[in-house]
Protein backbone atom coordinates (compact mmCIF):
# COMPACT_ATOMS: atom_id res chain seq x y z
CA UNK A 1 84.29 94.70 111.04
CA UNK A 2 86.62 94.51 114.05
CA UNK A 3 88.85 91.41 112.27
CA UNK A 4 88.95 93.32 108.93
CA UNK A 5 90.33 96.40 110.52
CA UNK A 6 92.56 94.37 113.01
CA UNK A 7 94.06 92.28 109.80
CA UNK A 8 94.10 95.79 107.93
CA UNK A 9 95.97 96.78 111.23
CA UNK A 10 98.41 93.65 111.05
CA UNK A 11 99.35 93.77 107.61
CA UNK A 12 100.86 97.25 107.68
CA UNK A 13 102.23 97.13 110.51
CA UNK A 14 104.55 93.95 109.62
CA UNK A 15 105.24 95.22 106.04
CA UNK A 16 106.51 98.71 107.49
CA UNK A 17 109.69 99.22 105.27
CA UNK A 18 112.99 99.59 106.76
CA UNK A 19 114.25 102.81 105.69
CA UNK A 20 116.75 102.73 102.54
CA UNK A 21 118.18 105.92 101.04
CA UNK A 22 119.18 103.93 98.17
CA UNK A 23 117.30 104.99 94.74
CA UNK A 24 117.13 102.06 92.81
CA UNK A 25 113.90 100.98 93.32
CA UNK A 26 110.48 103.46 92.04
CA UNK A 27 107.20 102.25 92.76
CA UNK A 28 104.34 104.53 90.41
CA UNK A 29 100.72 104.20 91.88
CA UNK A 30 98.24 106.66 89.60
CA UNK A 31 95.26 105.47 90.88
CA UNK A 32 92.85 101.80 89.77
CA UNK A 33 91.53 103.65 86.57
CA UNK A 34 93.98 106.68 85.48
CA UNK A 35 92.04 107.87 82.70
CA UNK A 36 94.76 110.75 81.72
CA UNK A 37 97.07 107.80 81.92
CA UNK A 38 99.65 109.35 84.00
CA UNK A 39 101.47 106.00 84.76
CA UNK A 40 102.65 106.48 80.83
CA UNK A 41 103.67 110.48 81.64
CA UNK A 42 105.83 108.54 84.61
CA UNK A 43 107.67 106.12 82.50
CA UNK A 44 108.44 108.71 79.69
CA UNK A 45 109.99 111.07 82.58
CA UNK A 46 112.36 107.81 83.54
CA UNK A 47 113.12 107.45 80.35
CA UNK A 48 114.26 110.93 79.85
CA UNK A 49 116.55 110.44 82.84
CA UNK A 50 118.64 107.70 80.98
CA UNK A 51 119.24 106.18 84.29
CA UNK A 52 120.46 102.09 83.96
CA UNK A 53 120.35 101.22 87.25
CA UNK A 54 116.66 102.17 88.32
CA UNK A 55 113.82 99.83 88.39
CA UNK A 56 110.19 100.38 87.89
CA UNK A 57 107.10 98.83 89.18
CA UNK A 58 103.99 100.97 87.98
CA UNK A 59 100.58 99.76 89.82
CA UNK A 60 97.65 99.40 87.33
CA UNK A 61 93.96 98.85 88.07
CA UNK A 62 91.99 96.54 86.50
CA UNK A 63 90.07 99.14 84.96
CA UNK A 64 92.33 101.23 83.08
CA UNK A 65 91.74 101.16 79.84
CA UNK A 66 95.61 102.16 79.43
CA UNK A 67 96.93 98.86 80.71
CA UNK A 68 97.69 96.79 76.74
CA UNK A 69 99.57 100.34 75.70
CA UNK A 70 101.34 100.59 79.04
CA UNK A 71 102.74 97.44 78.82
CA UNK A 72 104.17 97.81 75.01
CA UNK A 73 105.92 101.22 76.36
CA UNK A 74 107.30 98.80 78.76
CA UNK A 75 108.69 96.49 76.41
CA UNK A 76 110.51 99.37 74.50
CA UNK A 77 111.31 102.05 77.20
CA UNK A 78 115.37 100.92 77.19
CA UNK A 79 115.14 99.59 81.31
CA UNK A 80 113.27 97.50 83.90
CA UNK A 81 109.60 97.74 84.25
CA UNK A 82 107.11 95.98 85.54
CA UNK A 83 103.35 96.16 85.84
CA UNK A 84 101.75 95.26 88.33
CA UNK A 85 97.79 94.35 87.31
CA UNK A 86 95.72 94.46 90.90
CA UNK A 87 98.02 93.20 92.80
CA UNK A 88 97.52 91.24 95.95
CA UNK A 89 98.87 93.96 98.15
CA UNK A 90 100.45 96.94 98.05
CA UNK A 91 102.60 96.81 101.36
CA UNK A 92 105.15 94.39 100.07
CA UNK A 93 105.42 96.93 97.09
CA UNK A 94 105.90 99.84 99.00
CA UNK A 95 108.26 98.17 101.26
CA UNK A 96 110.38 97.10 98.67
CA UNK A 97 110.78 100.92 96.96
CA UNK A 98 112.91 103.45 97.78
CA UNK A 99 110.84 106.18 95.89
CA UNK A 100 107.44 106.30 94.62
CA UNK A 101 105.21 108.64 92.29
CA UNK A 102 101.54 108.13 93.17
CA UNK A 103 98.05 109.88 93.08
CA UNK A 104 97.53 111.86 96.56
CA UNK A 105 94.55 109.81 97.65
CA UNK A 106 94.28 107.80 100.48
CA UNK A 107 97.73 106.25 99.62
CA UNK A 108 99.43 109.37 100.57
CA UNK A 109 98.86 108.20 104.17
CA UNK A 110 100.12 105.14 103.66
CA UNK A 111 103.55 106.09 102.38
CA UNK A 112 103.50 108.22 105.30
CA UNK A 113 103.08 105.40 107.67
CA UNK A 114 105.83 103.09 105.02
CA UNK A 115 107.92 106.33 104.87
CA UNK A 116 108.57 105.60 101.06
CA UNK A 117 109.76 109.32 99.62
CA UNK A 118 107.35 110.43 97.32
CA UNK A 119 106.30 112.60 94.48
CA UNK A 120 102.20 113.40 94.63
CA UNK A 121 100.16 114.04 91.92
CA UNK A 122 96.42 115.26 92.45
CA UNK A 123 93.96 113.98 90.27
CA UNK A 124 90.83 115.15 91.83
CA UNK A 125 89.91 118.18 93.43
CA UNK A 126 89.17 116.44 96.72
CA UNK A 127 93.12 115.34 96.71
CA UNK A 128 94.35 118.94 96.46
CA UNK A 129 94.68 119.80 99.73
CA UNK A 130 96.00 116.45 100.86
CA UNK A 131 99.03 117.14 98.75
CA UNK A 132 99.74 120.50 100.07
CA UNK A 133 99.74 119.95 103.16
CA UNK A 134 101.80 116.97 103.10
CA UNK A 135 103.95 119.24 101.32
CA UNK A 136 104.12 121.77 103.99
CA UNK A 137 104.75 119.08 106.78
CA UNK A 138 108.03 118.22 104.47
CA UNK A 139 106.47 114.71 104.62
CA UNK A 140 106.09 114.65 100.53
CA UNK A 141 106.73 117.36 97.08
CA UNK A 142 103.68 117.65 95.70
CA UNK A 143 104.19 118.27 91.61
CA UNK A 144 100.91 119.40 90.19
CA UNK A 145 97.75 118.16 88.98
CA UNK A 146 97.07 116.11 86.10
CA UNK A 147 98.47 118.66 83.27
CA UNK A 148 101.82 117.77 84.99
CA UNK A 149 104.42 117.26 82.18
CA UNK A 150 106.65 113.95 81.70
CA UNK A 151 109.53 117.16 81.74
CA UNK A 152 108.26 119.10 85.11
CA UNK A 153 107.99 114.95 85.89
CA UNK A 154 111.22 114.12 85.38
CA UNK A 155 113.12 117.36 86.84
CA UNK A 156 111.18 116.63 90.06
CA UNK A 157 112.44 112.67 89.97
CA UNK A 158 116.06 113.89 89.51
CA UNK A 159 116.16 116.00 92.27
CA UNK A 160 114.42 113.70 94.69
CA UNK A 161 116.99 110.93 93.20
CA UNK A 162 119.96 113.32 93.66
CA UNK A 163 119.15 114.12 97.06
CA UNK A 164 120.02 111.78 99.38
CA UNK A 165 118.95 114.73 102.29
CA UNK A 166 115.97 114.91 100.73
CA UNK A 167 114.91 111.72 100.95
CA UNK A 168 115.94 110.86 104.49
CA UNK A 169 113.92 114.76 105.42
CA UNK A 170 110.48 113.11 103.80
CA UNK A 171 111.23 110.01 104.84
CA UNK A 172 111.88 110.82 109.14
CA UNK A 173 108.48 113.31 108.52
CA UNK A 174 106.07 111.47 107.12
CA UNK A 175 106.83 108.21 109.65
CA UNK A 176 106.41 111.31 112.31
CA UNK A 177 102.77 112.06 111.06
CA UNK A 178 101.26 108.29 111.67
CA UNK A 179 102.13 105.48 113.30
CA UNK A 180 100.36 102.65 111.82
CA UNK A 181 97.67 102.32 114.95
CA UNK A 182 95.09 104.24 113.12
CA UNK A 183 92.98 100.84 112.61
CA UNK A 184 93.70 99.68 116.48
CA UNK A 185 92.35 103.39 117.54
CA UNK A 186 88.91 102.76 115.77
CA UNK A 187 88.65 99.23 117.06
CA UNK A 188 89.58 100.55 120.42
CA UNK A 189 86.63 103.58 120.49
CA UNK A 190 84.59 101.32 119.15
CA UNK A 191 84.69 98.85 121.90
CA UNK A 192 85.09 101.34 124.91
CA UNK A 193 81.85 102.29 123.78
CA UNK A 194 80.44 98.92 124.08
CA UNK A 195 82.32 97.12 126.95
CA UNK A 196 84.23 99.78 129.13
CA UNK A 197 83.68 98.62 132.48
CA UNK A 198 84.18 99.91 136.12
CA UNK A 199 84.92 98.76 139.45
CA UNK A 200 86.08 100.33 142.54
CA UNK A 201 89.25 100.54 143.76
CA UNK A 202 91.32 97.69 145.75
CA UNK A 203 94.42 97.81 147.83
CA UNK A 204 96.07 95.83 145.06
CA UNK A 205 95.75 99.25 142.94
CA UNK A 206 97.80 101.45 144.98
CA UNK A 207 101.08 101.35 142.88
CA UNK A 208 98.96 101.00 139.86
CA UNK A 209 97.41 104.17 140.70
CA UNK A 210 100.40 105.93 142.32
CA UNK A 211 102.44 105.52 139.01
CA UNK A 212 99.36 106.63 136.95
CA UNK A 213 99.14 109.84 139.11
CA UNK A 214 103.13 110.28 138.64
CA UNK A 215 102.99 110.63 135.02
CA UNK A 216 104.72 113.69 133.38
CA UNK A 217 101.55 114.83 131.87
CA UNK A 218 99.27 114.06 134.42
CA UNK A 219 100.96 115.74 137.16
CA UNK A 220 101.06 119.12 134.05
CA UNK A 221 97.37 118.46 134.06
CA UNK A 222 97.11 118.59 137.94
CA UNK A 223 96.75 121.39 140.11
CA UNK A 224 99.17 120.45 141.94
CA UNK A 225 102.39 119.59 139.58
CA UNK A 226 104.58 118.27 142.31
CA UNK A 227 105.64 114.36 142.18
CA UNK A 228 103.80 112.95 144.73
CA UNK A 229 106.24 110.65 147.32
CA UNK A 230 104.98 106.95 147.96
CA UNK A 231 103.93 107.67 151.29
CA UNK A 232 102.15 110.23 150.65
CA UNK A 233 100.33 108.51 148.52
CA UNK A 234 99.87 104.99 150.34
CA UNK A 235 98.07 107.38 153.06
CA UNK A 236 96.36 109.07 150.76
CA UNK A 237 94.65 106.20 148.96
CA UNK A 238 94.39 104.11 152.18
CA UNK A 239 92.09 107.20 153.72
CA UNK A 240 90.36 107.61 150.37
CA UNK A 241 88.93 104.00 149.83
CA UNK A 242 87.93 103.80 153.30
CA UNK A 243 85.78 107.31 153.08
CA UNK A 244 82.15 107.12 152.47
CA UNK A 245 82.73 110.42 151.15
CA UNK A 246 84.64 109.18 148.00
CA UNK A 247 84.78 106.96 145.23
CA UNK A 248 87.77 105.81 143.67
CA UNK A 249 86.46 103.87 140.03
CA UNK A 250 88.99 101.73 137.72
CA UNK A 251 87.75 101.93 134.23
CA UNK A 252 88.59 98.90 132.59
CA UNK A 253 88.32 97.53 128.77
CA UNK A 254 86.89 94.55 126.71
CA UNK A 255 89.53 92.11 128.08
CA UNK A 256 89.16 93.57 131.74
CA UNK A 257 92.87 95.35 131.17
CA UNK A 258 92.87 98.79 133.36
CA UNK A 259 92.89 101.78 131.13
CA UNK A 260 92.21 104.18 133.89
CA UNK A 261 90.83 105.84 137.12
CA UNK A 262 87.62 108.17 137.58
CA UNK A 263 87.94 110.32 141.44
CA UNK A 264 84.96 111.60 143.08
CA UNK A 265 84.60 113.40 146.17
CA UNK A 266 81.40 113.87 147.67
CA UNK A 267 80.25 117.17 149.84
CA UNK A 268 76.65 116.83 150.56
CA UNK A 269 74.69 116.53 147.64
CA UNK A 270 77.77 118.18 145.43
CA UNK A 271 80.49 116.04 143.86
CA UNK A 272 83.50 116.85 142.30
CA UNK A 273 85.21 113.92 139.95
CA UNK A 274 88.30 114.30 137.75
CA UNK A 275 90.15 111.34 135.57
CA UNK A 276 93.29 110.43 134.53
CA UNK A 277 94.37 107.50 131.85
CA UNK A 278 97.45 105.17 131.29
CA UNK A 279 99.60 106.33 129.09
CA UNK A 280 99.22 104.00 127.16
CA UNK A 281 95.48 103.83 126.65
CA UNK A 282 95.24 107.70 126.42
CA UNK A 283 93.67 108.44 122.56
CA UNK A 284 91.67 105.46 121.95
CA UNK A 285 88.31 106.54 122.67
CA UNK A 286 88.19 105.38 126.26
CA UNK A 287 87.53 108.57 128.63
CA UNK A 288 84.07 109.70 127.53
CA UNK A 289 82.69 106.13 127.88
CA UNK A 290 84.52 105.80 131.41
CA UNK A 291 82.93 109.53 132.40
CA UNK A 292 79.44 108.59 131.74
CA UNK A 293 79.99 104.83 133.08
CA UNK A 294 81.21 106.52 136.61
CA UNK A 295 78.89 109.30 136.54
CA UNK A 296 75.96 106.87 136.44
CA UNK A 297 77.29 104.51 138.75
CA UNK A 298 77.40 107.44 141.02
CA UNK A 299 73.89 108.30 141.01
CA UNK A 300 73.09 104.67 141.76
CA UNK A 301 75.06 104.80 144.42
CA UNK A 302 74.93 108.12 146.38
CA UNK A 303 71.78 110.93 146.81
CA UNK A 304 73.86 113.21 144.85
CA UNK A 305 72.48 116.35 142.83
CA UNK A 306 75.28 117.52 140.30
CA UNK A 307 79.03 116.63 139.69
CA UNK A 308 81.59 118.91 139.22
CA UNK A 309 84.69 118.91 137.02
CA UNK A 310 87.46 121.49 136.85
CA UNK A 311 90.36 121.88 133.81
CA UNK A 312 93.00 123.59 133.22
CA UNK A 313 92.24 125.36 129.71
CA UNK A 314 95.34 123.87 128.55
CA UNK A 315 94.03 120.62 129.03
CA UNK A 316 92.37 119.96 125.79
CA UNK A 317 91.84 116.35 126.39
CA UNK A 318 90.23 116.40 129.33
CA UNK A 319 87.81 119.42 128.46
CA UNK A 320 86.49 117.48 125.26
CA UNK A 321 86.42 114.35 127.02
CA UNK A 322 83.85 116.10 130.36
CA UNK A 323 81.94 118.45 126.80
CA UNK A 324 81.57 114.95 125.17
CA UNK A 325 79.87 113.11 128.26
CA UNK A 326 77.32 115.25 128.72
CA UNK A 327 79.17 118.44 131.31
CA UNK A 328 78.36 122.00 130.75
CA UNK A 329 80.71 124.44 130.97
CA UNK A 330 79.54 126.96 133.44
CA UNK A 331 82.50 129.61 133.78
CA UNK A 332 85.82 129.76 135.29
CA UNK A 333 87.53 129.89 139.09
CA UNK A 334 90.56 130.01 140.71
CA UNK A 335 91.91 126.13 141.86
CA UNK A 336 94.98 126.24 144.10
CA UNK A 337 96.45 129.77 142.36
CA UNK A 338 95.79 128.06 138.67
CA UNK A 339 92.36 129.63 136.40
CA UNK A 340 90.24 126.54 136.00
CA UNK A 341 87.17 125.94 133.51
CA UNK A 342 84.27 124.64 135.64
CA UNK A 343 82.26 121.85 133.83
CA UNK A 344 78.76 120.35 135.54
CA UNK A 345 76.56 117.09 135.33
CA UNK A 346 72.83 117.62 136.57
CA UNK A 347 71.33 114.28 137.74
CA UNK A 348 68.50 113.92 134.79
């Protein structure tokens, strides 16, 4: 599963179309079957464009029953088409279009991520919504359903083709609403479930873990938003790891690369832990699985009753991420002047 998703993951990624706001190129992708044969409503809204200098490449599945009449309209439609019988792949396709007409199925996300302009069509009821709302993000113009006309067709194609602002607006939105790492993500939950890994903290980890604590959102997180100077942190940490009182955890992943640090402070048989990730690693699944990893190793390791956890209720992230490994919200209190959610662990 991991290697399919990963080549899934590579394939896009390389293919990802450099944006052209020429319209020469339109790329029609109704869906394997089509049964209302809406590729055909397609090329007869081209052809009532009369335009000589766009080329078509309509995507067919292997079960349409449509595809011997589709391709003797495409013999006698007066410019270029060509179909395109389950093709290989469909990334070189899109990358090579400058518009596209297409069902709004699961494609619709991967224009997004191509950021190929695009007209949607739904053809089921469970595509309805997709189309609107890429609609309403500006990242696509949703047309209609499958009573859409070759003319409603065609006036929406001349507009799109007309409008070079257009085309770069839907274009710059949709690449905003995905970047391609959606595959990566699910690989990367997947194995912080499995292999996250902790260990305590070394000297070797004080600039790691003084840049970590620096970060822009971090410090918003923090109760304390100041940046915090190097020294003040070198005698910070250097106290810390040499407290019985506290723990200082590194969570890292599958291939032992550090994705982040779990604190815990320890006042009799309380403790109070908070965590921050690398920037980079923040998203992919890896806090809960580092939570419960240092809240366990905890227990082993100190008589300890309950942990505590306190958020800012702004801090989304962090409040799923204490809700999801196994912390009960109890109520609120004031931390340093700021309101504070109060999350606990029981020892089970």
């Amino acid at each position: 599963m991991y290697a399919l998703l990963r080549r899934e993951f590579i394939d896009w990624r390389d293919w990802r179309r450099v944006v052209s706001f020429d319209c020469r190129k339109l790329l029609v992708m109704m869906g394997g079957g089509d049964p209302q044969n809406l590729t055909a409503r397609v090329i007869e809204a081209v052809a009532r464009l009369r335009l000589e200098n766009l080329e078509v490449t309509a995507v067919v599945g292997g079960s349409s029953p449509h595809l011997e009449s589709l391709q003797k309209t495409a013999n006698c439609c007066g410019f270029k088409i060509t179909l395109e019988s389950n093709p290989s792949g469909i990334a070189p396709l899109m990358a090579a279009a400058d518009i596209a007409v297409s069902a709004a199925g699961s494609t619709s996300s991967e224009l997004c991520m191509m950021g190929l302009p695009a007209l949607l069509v739904d053809v089921a009821d469970n595509q309805i919504q997709v189309a609107e709302e890429l609609q309403r993000r500006g990242c696509a113009i949703h047309v209609g359903n499958c009573s859409v006309t070759p003319e409603q067709l065609a006036e929406a194609l001349k507009s799109l083709i007309r409008s070079e602002e257009l085309r770069r607006a839907l274009a710059h939105n949709s690449r905003e609403l995905g970047d391609g790492k959606g595959a990566e993500r699910v690989v990367s939950v997947l194995r912080a479930e499995e292999s996250i890994r902790l260990r305590h903290a070394r000297t070797d980890d004080c600039q790691m873990l003084w840049e970590w604590a620096n970060d822009a959102d971090v410090r918003a997180a923090s109760f304390s938003t100041a940046d915090i100077p190097w020294a003040v942190h070198v005698t910070w940490f250097s106290n810390k790891i040499e407290d019985k009182r506290s723990r200082i955890f590194v969570a890292e992943d599958y291939q032992g690369s550090p994705v982040g640090q779990i604190r815990v402070d320890i006042d009799r048989r309380e403790a109070e832990g908070n965590i921050s990730l690398a920037k980079e690693k923040r998203g992919r699944g890896f806090a809960v699985p580092a939570i419960k990893a240092a809240v366990h190793q905890l227990f082993a390791e100190v008589d300890c009753d309950r942990v505590h956890a306190f958020v800012k209720p702004s801090n989304l992230a962090s409040m799923k991420a204490f809700q999801r490994a196994g912390f009960v919200q109890t109520g609120r209190k004031s931390v340093r002047g700021s309101l504070a959610l109060h999350f606990v662990l029981g020892r089970k």
